[in-house]
Protein backbone atom coordinates (compact mmCIF):
# COMPACT_ATOMS: atom_id res chain seq x y z
CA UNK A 1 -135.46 -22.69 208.09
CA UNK A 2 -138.41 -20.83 207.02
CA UNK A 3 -136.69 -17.41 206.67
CA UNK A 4 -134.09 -19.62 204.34
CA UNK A 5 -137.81 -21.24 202.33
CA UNK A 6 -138.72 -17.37 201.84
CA UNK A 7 -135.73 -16.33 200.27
CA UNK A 8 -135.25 -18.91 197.83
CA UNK A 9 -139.13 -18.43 196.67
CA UNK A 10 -138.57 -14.74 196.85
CA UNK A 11 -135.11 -14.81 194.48
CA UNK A 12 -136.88 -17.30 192.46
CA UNK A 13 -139.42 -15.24 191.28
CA UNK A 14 -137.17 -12.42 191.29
CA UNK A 15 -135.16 -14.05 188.62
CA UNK A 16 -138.60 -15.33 187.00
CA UNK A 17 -139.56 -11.52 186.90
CA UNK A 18 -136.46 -10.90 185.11
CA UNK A 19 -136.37 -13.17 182.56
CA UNK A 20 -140.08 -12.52 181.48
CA UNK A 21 -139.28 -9.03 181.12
CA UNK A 22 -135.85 -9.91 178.78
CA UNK A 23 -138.07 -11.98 176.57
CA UNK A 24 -140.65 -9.47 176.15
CA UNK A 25 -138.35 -6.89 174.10
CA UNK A 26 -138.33 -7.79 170.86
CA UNK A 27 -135.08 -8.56 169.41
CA UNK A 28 -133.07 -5.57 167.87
CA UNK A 29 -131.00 -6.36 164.48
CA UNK A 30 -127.68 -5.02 163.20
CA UNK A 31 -129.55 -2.59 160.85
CA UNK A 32 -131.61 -0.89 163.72
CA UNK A 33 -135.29 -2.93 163.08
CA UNK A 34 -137.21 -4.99 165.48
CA UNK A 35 -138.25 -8.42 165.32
CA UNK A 36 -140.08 -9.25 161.51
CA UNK A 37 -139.64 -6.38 159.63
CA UNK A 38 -141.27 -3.65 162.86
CA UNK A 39 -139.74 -0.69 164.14
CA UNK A 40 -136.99 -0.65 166.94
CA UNK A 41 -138.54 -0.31 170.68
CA UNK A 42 -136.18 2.35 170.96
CA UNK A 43 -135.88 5.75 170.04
CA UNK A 44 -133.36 6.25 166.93
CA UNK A 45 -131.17 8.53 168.88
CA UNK A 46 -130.55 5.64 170.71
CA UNK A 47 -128.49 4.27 167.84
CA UNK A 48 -126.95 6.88 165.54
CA UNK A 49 -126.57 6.05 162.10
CA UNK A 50 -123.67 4.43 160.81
CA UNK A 51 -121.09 6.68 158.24
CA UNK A 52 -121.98 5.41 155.19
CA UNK A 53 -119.01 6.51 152.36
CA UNK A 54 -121.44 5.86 149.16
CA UNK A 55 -120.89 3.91 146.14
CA UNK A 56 -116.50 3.61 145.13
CA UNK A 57 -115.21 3.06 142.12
CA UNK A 58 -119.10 4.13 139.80
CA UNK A 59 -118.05 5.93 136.78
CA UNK A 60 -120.53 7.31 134.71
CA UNK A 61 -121.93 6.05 131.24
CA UNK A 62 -120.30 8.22 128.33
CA UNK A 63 -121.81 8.99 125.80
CA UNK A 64 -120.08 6.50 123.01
CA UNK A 65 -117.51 8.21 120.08
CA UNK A 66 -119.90 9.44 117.74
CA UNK A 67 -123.50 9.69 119.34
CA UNK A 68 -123.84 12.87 118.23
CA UNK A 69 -122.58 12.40 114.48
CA UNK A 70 -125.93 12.17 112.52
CA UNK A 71 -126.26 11.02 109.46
CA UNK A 72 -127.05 14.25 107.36
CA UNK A 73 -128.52 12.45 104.43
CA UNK A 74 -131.55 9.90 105.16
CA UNK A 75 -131.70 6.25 103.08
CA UNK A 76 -135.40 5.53 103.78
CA UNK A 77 -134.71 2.48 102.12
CA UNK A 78 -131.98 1.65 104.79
CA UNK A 79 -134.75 2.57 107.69
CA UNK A 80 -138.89 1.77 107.21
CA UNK A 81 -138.97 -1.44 109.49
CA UNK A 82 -140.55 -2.74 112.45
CA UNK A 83 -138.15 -4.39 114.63
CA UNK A 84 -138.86 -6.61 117.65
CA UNK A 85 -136.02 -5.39 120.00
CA UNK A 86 -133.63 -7.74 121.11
CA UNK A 87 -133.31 -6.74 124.18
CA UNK A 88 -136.06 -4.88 126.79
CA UNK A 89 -134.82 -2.39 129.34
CA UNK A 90 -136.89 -1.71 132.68
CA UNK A 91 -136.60 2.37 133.14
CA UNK A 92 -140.09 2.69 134.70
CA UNK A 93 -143.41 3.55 134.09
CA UNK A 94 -144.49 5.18 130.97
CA UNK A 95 -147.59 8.07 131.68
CA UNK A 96 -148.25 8.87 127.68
CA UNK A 97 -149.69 12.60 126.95
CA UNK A 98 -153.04 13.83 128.63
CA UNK A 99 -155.95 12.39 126.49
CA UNK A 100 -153.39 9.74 124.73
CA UNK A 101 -153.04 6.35 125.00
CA UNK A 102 -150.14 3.74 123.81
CA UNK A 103 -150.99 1.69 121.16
CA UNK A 104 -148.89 -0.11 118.26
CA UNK A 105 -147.34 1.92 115.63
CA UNK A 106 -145.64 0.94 112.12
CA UNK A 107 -143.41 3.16 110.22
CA UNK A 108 -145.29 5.51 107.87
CA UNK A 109 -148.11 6.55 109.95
CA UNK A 110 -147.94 10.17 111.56
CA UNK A 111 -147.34 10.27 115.57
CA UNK A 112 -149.31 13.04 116.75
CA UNK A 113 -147.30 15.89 118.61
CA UNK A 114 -148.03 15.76 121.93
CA UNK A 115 -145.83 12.87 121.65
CA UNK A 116 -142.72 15.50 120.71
CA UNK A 117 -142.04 17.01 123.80
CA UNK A 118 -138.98 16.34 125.88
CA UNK A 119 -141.16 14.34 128.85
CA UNK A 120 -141.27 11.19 125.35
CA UNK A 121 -137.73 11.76 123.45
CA UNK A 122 -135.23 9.80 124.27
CA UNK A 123 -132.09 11.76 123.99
CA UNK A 124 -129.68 9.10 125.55
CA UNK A 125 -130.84 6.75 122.76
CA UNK A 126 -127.04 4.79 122.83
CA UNK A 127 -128.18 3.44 126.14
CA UNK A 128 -131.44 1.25 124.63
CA UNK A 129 -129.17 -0.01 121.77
CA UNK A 130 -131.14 2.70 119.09
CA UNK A 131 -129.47 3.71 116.28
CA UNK A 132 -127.99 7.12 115.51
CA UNK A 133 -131.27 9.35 114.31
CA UNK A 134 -129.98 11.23 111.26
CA UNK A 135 -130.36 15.03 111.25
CA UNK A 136 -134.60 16.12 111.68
CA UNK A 137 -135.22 12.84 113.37
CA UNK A 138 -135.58 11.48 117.14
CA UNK A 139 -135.90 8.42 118.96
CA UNK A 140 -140.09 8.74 121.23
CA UNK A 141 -141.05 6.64 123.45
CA UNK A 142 -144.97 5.42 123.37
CA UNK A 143 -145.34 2.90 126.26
CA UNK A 144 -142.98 0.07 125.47
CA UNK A 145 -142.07 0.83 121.99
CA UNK A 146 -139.38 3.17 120.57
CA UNK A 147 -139.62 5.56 117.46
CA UNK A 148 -137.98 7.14 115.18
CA UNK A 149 -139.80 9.91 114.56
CA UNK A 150 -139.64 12.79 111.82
CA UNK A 151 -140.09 16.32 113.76
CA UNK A 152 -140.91 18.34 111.10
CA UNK A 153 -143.82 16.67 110.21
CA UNK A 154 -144.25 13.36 112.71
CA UNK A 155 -143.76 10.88 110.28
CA UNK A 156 -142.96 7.59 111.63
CA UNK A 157 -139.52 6.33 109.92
CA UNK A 158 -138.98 3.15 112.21
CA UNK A 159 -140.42 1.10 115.06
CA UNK A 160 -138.74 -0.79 117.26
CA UNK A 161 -141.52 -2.76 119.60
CA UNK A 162 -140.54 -3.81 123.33
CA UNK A 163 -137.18 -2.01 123.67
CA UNK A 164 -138.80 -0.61 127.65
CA UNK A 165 -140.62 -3.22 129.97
């Protein structure tokens, strides 16, 4: 009867043993992380990646008919405005020119030219709702704020305030 004592306390804590030891991995998730957010206990190579085929069925923006036609004749009656922008579009952070800072333009003043080079034009200007810049004209970016922008002589012909977040 003894022996029979002895083996039920010894399986007992056998099993106890066990159990403690199940609880004390963390739990492992479908994606390959450990319990809130840590890394797996395991070594990757224990799980292989899954095949991953990519994004189906993306096409592309194109360029709309026409976003190259510029006007070649310029009505600055039809431009010279500050706009609020209807809608703003979140592309990222804006780093303006070494020694430069954004600030609030109107049309008329003269952008300096740091602010010409192809880090601050926006050549896909369809894709922010901009207008087509007539011929000697492009769209800059100065923080949030978009403008057309003379490049012979950096003349600002119109603002539109807000277009980037």
């Amino acid at each position: 009867m003894a022996n029979q004592s002895k083996l039920g306390v010894s399986l007992g804590c056998l099993l106890l043993l066990a159990a403690g030891s199940v609880l004390a991995e963390p739990e492992q998730h479908e994606h390959g992380g450990g319990e809130r957010g840590r890394p797996a206990a395991h070594p990757p190579e224990a799980h292989p990646p899954e095949a991953h085929p990519g994004p189906s069925g993306y096409q592309r923006v194109a360029e709309p008919h026409g976003w190259n036609a510029r006007p070649a004749n310029v009505d600055r009656g039809a431009y010279q405005h500050n706009f609020q922008a209807a809608r703003t579009y979140h592309i990222g952070p804006f780093h303006p020119p070494r020694g430069w800072a954004p600030r609030r333009w109107s049309y008329g003043e003269v952008l300096p030219r740091p602010y010409w080079a192809a880090p601050f034009l926006i050549a896909d200007y369809w894709l922010f709702a901009l207008e087509v810049p007539p011929v000697g004209y492009e769209w800059v970016r100065d923080g949030s704020d978009a403008l057309l922008v003379n490049t012979g002589n950096g003349e600002i012909l119109q603002v539109e305030y807000g277009v980037f977040g």
